[in-house]
Protein backbone atom coordinates (compact mmCIF):
# COMPACT_ATOMS: atom_id res chain seq x y z
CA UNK A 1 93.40 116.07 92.89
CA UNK A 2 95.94 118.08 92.44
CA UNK A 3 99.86 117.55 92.42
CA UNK A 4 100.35 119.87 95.78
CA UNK A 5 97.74 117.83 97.30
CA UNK A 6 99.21 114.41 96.38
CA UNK A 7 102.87 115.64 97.58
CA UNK A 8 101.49 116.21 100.57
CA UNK A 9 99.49 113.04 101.52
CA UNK A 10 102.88 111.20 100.10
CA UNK A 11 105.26 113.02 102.11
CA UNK A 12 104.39 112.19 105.49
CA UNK A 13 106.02 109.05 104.94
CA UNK A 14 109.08 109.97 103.06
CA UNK A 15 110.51 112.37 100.67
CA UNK A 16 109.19 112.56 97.54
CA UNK A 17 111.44 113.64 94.63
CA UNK A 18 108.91 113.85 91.72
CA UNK A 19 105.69 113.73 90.55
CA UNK A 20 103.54 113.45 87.52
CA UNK A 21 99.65 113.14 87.37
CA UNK A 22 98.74 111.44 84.22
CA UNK A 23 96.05 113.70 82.64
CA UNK A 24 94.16 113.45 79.55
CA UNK A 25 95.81 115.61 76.61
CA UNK A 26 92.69 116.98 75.14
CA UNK A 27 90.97 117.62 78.13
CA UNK A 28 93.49 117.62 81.30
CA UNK A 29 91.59 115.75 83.31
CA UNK A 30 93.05 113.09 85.58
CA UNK A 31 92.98 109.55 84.16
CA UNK A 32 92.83 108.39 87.78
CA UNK A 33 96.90 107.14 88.42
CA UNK A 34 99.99 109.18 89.38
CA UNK A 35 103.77 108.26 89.48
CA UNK A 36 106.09 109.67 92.28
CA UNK A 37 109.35 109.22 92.91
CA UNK A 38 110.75 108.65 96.96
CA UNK A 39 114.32 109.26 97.89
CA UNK A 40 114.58 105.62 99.21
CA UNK A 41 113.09 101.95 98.97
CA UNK A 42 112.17 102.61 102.22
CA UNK A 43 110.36 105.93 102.27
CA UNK A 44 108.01 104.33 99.10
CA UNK A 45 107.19 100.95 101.39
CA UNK A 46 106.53 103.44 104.09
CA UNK A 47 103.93 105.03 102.23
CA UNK A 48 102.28 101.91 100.53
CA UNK A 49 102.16 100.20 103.83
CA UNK A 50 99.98 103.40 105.09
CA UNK A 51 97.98 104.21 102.06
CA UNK A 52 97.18 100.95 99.94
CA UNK A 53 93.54 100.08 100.35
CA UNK A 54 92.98 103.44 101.70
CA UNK A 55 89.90 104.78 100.63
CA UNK A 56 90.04 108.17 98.96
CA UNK A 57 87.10 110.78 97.64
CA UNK A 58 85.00 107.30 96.89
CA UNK A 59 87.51 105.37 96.00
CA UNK A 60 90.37 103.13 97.07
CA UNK A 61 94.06 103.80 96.77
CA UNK A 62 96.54 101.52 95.41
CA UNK A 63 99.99 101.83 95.49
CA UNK A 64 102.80 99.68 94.03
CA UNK A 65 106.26 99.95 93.12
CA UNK A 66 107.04 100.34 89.65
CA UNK A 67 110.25 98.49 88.54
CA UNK A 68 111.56 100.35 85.10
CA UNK A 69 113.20 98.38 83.05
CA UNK A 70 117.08 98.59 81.94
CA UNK A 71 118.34 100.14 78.91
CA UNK A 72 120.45 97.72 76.87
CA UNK A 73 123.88 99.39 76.48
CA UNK A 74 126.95 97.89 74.84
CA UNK A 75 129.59 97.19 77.37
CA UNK A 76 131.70 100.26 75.98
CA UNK A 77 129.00 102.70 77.32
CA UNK A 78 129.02 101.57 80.75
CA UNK A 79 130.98 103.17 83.32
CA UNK A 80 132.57 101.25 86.07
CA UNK A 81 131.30 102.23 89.66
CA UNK A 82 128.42 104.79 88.98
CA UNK A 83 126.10 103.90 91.27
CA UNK A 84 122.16 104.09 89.76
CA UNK A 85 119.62 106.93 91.45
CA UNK A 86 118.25 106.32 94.74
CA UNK A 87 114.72 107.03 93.38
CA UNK A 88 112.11 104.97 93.45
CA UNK A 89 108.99 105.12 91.52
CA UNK A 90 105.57 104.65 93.01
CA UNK A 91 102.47 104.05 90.73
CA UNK A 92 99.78 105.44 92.27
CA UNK A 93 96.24 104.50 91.25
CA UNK A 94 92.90 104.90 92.34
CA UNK A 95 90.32 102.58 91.11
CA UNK A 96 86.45 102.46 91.13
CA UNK A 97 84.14 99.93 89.91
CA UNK A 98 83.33 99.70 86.72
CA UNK A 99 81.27 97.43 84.65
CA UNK A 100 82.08 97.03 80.44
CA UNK A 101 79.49 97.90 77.89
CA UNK A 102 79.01 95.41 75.32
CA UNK A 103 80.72 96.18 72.46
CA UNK A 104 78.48 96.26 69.18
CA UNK A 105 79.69 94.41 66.46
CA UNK A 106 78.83 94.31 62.89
């Protein structure tokens, strides 16, 4: 899938501000998970309440909200009153079945 296409299935329930398909580096092919990030809490609930479980080219959609975590700063570096971004990041994932192969010890 490409990014275009994602955008697109995404934005139908809100605005989305960014995007990033995780791809392989040696071989660029999709590892099977986006993240996006929505203008709003509420345009990224929109879309998971449409689209998790969905199924997709074989496979299902899940989609989740992915809390990032906050940088420790010393109190000097803060700055009163500035508000943090608006943007929310959605983890996007599809996921198929897959079964382990024994791993071979020895």
């Amino acid at each position: 899938m490409k990014e275009i296409e994602l955008v697109q299935l995404i934005s139908i329930y809100g605005e989305v501000s960014t995007i990033k398909i995780v791809r392989d580096k040696k071989t660029g092919v999709c590892k099977g998970y986006a993240f996006l990030e929505m203008a709003s809490l509420e345009d990224a609930e929109n879309a998971i309440l449409a689209l998790n479980g969905a199924p997709m080219r074989k496979r299902e959609l899940v989609l989740n909200i992915v809390e990032e975590p906050e940088p420790q700063r010393s109190a000097k570096a803060r700055v009163p009153g500035k508000q943090k971004s608006g943007d929310v990041k959605v983890g996007l994932k599809t996921e198929t079945v897959k079964k382990k192969r024994p791993r071979i010890t020895g």
